[in-house]
C-alpha atoms as a PDB file:
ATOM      1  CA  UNK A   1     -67.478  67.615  35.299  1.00  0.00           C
ATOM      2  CA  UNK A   2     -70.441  65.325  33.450  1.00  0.00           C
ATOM      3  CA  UNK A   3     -72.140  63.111  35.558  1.00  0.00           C
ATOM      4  CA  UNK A   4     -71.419  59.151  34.681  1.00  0.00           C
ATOM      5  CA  UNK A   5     -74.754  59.295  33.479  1.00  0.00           C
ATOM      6  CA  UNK A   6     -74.406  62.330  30.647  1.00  0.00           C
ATOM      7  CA  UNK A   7     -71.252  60.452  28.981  1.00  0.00           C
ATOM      8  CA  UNK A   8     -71.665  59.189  25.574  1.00  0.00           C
ATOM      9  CA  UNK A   9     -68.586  57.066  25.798  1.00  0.00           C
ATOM     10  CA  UNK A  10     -70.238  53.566  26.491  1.00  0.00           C
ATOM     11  CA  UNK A  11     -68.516  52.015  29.705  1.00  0.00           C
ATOM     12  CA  UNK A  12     -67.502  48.732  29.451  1.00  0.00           C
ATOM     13  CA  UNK A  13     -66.302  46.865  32.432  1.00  0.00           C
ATOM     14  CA  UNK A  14     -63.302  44.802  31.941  1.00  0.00           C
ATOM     15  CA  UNK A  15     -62.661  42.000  34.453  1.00  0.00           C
ATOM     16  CA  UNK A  16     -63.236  37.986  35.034  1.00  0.00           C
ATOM     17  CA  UNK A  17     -64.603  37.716  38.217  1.00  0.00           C
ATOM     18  CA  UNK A  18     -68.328  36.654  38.397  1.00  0.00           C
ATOM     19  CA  UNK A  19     -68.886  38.422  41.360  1.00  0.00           C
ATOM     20  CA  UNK A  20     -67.546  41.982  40.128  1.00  0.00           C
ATOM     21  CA  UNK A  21     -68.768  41.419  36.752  1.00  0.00           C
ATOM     22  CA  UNK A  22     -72.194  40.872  38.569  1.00  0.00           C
ATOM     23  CA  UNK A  23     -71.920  43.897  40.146  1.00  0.00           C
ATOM     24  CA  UNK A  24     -71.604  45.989  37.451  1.00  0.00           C
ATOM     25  CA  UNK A  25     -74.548  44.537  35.387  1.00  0.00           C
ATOM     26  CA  UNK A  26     -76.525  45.920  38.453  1.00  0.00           C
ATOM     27  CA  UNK A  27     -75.264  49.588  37.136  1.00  0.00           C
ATOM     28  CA  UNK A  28     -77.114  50.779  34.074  1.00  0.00           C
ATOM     29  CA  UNK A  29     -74.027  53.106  32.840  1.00  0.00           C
ATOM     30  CA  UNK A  30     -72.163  49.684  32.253  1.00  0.00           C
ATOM     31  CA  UNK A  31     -72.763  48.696  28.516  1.00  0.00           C
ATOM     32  CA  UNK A  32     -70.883  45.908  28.315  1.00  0.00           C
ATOM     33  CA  UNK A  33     -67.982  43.432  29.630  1.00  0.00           C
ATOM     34  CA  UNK A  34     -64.447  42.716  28.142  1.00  0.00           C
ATOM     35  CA  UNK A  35     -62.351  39.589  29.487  1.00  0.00           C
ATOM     36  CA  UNK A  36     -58.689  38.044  28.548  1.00  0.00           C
ATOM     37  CA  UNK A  37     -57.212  35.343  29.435  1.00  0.00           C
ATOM     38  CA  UNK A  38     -54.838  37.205  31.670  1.00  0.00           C
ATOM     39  CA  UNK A  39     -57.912  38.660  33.477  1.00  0.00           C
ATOM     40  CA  UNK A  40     -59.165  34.684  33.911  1.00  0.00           C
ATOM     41  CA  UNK A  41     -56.220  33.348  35.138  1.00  0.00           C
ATOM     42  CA  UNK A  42     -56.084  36.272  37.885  1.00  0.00           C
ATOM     43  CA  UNK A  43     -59.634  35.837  38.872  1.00  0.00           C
ATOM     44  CA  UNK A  44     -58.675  32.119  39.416  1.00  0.00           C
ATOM     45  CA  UNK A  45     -60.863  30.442  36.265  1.00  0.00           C
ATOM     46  CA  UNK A  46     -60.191  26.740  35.648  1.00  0.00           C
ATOM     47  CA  UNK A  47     -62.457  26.365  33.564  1.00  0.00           C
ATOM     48  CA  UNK A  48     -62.544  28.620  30.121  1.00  0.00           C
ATOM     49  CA  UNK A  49     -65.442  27.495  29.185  1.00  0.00           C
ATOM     50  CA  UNK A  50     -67.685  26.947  32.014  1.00  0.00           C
ATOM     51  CA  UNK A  51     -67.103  30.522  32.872  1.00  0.00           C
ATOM     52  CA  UNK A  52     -67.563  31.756  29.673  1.00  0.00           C
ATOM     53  CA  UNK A  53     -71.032  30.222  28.980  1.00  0.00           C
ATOM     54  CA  UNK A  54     -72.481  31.032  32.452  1.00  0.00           C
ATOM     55  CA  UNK A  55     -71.869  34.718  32.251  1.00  0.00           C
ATOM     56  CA  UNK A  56     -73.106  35.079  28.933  1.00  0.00           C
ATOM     57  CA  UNK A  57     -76.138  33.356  30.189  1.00  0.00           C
ATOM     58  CA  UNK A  58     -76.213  35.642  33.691  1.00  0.00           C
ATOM     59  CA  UNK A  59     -75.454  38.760  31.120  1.00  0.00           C
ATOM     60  CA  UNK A  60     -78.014  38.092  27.963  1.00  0.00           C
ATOM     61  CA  UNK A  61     -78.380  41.687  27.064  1.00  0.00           C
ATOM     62  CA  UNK A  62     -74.942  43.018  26.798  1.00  0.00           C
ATOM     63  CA  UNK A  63     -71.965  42.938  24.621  1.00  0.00           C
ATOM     64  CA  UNK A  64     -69.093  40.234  26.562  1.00  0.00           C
ATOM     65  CA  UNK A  65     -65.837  39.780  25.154  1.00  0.00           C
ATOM     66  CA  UNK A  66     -64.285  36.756  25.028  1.00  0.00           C
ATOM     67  CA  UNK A  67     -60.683  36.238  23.874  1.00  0.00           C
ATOM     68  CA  UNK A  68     -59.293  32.911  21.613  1.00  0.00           C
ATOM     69  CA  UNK A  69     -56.225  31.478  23.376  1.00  0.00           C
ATOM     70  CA  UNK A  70     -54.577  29.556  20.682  1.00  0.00           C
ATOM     71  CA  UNK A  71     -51.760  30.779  18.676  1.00  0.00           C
ATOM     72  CA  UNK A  72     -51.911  28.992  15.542  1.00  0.00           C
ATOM     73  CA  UNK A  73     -54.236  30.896  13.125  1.00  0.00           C
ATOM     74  CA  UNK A  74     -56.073  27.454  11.760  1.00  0.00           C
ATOM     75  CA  UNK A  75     -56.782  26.853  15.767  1.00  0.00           C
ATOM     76  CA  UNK A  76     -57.622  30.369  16.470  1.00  0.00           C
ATOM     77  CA  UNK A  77     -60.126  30.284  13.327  1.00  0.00           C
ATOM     78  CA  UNK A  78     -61.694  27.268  15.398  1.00  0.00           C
ATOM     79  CA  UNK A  79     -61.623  28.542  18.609  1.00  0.00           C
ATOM     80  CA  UNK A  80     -63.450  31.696  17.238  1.00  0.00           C
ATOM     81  CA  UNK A  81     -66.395  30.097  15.535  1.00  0.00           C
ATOM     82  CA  UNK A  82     -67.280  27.742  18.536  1.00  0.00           C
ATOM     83  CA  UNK A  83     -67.188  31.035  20.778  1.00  0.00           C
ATOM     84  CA  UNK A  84     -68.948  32.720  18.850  1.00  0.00           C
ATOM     85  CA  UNK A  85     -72.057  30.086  18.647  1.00  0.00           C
ATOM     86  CA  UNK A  86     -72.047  30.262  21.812  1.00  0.00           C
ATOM     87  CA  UNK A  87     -74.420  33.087  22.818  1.00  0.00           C
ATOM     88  CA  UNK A  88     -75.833  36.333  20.700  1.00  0.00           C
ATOM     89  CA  UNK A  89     -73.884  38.950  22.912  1.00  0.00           C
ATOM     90  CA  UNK A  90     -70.776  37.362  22.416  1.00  0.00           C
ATOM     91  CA  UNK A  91     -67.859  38.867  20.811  1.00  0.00           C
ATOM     92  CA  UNK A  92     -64.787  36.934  19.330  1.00  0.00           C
ATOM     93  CA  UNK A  93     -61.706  38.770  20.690  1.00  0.00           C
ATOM     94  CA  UNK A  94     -58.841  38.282  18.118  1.00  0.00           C
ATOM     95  CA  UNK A  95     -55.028  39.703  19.419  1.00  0.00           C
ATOM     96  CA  UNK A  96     -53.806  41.677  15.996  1.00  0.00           C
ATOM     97  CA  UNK A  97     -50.803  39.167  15.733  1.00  0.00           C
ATOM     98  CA  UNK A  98     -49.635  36.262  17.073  1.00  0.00           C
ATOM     99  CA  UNK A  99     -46.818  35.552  18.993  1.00  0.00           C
ATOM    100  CA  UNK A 100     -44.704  35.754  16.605  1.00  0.00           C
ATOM    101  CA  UNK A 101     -45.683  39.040  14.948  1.00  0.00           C
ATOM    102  CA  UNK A 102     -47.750  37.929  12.051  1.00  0.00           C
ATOM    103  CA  UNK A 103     -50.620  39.428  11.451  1.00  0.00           C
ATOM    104  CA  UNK A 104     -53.952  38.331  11.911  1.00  0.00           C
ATOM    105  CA  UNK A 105     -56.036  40.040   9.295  1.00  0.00           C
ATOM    106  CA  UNK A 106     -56.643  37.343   6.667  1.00  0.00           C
ATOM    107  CA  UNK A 107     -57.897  35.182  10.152  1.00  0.00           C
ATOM    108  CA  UNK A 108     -60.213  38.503  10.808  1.00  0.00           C
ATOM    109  CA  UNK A 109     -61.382  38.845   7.148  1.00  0.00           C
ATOM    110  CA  UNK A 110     -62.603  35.432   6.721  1.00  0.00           C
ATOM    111  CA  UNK A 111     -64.127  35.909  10.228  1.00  0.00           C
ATOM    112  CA  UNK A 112     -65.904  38.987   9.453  1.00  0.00           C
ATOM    113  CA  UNK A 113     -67.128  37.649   6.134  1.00  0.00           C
ATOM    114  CA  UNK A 114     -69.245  34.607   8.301  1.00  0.00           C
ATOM    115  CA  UNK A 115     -70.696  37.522  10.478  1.00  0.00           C
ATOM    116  CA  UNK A 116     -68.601  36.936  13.672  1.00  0.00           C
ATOM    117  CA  UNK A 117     -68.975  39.562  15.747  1.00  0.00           C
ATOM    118  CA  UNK A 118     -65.013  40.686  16.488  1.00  0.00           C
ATOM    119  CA  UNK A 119     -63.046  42.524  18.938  1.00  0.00           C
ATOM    120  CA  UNK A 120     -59.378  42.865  17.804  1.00  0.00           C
ATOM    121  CA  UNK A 121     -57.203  43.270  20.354  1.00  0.00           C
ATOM    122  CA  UNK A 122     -53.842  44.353  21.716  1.00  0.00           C
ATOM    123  CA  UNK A 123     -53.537  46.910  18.706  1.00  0.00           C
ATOM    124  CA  UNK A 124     -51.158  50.104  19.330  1.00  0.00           C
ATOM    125  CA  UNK A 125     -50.543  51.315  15.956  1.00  0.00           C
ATOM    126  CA  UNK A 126     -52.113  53.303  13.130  1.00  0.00           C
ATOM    127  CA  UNK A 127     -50.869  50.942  10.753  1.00  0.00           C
ATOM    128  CA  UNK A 128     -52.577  48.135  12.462  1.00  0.00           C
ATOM    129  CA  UNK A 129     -55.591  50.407  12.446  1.00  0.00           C
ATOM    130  CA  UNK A 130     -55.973  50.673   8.639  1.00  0.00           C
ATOM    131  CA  UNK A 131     -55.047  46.939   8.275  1.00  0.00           C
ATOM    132  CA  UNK A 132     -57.984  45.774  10.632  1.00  0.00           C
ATOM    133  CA  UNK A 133     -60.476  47.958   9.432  1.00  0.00           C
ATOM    134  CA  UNK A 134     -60.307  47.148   6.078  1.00  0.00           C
ATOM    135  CA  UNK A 135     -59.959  43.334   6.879  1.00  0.00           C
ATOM    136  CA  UNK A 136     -63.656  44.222   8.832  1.00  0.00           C
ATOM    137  CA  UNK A 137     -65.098  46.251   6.169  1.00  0.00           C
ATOM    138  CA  UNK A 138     -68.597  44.883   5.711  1.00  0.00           C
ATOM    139  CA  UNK A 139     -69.089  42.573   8.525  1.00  0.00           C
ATOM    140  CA  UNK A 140     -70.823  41.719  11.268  1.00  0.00           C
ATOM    141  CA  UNK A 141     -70.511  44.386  14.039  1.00  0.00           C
ATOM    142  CA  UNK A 142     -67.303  44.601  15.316  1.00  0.00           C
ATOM    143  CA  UNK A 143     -64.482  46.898  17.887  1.00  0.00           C
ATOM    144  CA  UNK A 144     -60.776  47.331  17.769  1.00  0.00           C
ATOM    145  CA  UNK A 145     -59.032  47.715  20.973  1.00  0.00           C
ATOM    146  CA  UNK A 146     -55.887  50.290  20.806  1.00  0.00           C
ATOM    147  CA  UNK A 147     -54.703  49.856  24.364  1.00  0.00           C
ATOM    148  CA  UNK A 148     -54.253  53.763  25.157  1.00  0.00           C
ATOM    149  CA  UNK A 149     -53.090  53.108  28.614  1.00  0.00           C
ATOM    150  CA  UNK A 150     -50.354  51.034  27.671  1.00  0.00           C
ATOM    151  CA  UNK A 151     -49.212  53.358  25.086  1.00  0.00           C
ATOM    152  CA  UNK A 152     -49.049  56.239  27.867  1.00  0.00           C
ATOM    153  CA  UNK A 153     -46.573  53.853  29.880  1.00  0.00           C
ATOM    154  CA  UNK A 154     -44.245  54.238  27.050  1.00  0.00           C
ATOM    155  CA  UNK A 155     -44.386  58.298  27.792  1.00  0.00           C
ATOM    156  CA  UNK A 156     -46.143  59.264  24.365  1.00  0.00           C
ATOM    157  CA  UNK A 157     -49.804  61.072  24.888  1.00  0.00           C
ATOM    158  CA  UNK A 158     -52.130  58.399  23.242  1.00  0.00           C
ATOM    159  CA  UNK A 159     -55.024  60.911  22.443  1.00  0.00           C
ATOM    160  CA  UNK A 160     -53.790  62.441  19.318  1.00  0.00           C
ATOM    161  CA  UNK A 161     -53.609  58.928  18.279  1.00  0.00           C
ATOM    162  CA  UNK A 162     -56.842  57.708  19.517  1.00  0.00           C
ATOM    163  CA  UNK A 163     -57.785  60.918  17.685  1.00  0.00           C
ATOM    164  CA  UNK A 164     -55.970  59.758  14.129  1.00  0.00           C
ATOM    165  CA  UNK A 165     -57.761  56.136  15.379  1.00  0.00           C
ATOM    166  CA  UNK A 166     -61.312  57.592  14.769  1.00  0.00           C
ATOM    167  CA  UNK A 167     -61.033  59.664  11.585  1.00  0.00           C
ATOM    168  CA  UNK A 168     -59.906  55.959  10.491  1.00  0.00           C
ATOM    169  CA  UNK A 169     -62.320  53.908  12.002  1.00  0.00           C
ATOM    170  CA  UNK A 170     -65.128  56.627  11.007  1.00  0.00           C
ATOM    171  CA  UNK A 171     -65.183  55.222   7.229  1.00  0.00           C
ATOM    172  CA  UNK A 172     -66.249  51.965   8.239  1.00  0.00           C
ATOM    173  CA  UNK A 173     -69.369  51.986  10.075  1.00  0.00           C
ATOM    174  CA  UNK A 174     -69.655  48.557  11.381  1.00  0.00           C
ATOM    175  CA  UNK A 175     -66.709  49.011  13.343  1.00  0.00           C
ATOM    176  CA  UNK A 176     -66.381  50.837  16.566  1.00  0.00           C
ATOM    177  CA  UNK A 177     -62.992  52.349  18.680  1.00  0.00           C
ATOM    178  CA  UNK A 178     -62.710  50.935  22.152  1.00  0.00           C
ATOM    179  CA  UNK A 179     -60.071  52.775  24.630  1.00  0.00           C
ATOM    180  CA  UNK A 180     -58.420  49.704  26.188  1.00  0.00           C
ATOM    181  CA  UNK A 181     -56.534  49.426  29.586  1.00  0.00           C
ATOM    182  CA  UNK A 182     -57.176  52.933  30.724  1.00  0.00           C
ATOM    183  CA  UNK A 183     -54.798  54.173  33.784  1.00  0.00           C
ATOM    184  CA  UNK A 184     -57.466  56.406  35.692  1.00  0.00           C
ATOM    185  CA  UNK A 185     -60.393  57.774  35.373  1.00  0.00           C
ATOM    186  CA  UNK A 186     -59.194  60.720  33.821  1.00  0.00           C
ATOM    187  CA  UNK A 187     -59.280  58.478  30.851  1.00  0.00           C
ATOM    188  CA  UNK A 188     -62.629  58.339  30.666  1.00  0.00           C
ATOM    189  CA  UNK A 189     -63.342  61.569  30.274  1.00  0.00           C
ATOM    190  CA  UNK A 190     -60.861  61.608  27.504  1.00  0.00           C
ATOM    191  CA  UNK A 191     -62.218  59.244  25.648  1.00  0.00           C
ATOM    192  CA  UNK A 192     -65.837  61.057  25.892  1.00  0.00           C
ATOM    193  CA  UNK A 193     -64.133  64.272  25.064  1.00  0.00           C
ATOM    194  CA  UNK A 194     -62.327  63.056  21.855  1.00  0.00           C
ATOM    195  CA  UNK A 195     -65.838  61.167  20.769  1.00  0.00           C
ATOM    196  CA  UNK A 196     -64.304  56.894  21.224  1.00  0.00           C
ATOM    197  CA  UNK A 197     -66.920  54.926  21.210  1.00  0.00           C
ATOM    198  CA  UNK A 198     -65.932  52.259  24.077  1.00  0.00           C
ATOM    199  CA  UNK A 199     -63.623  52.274  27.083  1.00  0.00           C
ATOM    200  CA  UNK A 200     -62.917  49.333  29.344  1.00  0.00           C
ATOM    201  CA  UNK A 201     -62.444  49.540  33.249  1.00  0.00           C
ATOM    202  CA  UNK A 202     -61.945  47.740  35.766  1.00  0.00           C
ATOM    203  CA  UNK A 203     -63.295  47.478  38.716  1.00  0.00           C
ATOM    204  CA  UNK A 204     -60.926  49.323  40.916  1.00  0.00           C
ATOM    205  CA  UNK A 205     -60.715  52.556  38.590  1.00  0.00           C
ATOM    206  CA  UNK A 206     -65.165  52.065  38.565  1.00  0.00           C
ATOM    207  CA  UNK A 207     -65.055  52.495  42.310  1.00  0.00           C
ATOM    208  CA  UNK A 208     -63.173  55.927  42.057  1.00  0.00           C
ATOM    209  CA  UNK A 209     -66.627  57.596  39.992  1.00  0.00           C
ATOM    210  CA  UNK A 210     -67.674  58.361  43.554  1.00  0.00           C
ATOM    211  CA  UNK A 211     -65.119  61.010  43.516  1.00  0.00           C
ATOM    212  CA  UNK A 212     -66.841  62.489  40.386  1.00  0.00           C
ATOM    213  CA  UNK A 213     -66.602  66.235  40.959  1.00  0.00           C
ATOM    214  CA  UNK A 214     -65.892  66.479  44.799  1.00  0.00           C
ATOM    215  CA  UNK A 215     -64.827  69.407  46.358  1.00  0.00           C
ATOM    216  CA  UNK A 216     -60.595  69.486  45.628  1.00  0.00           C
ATOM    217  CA  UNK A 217     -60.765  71.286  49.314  1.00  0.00           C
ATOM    218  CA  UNK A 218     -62.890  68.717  50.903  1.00  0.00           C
ATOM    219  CA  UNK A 219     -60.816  66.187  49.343  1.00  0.00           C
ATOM    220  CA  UNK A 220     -57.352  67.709  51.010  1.00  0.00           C
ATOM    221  CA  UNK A 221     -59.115  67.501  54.308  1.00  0.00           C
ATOM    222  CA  UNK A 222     -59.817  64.086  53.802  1.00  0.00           C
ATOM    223  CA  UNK A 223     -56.016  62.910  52.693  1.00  0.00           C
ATOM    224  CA  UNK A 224     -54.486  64.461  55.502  1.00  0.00           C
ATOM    225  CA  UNK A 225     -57.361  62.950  57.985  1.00  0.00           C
ATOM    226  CA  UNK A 226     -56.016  59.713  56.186  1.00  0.00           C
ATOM    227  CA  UNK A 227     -52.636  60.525  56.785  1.00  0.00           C
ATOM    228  CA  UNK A 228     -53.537  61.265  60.541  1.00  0.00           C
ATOM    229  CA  UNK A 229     -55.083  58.584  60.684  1.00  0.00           C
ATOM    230  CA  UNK A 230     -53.041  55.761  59.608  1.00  0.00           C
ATOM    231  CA  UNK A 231     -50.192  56.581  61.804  1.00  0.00           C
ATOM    232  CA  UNK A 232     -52.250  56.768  65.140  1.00  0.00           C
ATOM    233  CA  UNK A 233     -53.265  53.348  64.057  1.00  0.00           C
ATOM    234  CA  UNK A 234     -49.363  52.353  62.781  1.00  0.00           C
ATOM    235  CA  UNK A 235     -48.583  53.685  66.513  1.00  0.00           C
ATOM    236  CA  UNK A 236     -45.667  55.718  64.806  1.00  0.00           C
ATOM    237  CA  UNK A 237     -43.667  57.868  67.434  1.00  0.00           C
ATOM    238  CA  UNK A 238     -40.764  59.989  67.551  1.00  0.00           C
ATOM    239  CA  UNK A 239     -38.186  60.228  70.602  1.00  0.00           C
ATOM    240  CA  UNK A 240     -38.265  63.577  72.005  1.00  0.00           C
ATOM    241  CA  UNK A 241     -35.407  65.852  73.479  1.00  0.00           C
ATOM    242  CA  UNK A 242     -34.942  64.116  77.105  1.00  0.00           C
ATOM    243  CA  UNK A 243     -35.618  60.606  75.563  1.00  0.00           C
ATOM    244  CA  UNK A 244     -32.360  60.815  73.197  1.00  0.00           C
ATOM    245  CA  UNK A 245     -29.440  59.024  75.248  1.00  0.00           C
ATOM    246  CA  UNK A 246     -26.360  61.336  75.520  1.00  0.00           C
END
């Protein structure tokens, strides 16, 4: 297995809570941050804004994504160019559609033509793929998301696609692949293997690069210590023979 430090994947770390996201600026291998507004509300923000600016200012140096919430493209448009003023690491995450399936690629070409650094999000589709990339052909630096992980819930393997994803992406060079909402860290080394540019984590699957080529026997000792472990402190027993009433 490659040490964390020997990927070429760039790690992004994909949360909203200052605290964690603090944490993982301390870590060189993280590259960058991704946040949503799903990941906001669960980390208890009130304030979109507030939170936004002050880790952009905490995190100068590295890429943060920050998502438009609006669902009307003239508002998102809005939304997207105020972000984006608001620090030179930002980047303007646009969902591929709205809510009600119409896409958001004229919204993403105009975008990209004032040099707004974009990440489109939510994509899960080739065809989306082609559309996107060609709406950011020639602007500003940008990513599209294809969120692998939730493409594996379905049951289909998402690295052929993620595969297809890059021979796409790979004729437009301001634009890079990110592996979004990965399932393990398996994933990781997927998206190394296959060459994607980006993956997001969070926090929780981070924690697990400890385990990072440990022993597999070492590691069976361990689960059933765990095991032996938890009941003692559950205070599980089992009647025997003579305790059984007749």
């Amino acid at each position: 297995m490659k040490p964390v430090t020997d990927l070429k994947v760039k790690i992004f770390a994909d949360g909203a809570d200052k605290a964690g996201m603090l944490e993982m600026y301390a870590k060189p291998y993280i590259k960058g941050f991704t946040t949503n507004p799903t990941l906001m509300r669960k980390a208890g923000v009130a304030d979109f804004e507030a939170f936004a600016r002050e880790m952009l200012a905490l995190i100068p140096d590295r890429p943060i994504s920050v998502e438009v919430f609006a669902d009307e493209f003239g508002e998102m448009e809005r939304q997207a160019q105020k972000i984006a003023s608001w620090a030179p690491n930002v980047y303007v995450k646009i969902p591929v559609t709205n809510t009600k399936g119409q896409s958001s690629a004229a919204l993403v070409k105009r975008l990209a033509a004032k040099g707004v650094r974009l990440n489109i999000t939510a994509m899960m589709t080739l065809d989306q793929v082609r559309e996107v990339c060609q709406a950011l052909e020639g602007g500003a630096p940008s990513c599209v998301s294809i969120f692998a992980g939730r493409i594996a819930d379905t049951g289909r393997d998402p690295v052929p696609l993620m595969v297809d994803a890059l021979d796409i992406i790979g004729r437009y060079p301001n634009v890079e692949l990110i592996w979004a909402s990965p399932r393990e860290l398996l994933n990781v080394f997927q998206a190394d293997e296959i060459g994607c540019h980006i993956i997001t984590v969070t926090n929780d699957i981070l924690a697990k690069l400890a385990l990072v080529g440990k022993d597999l026997t070492e590691y069976s000792l361990d689960t059933v210590k765990m095991f032996h472990t938890d009941a003692a402190k559950a205070g599980f027993t089992i009647e025997t023979a003579d305790q059984i009433p007749a």
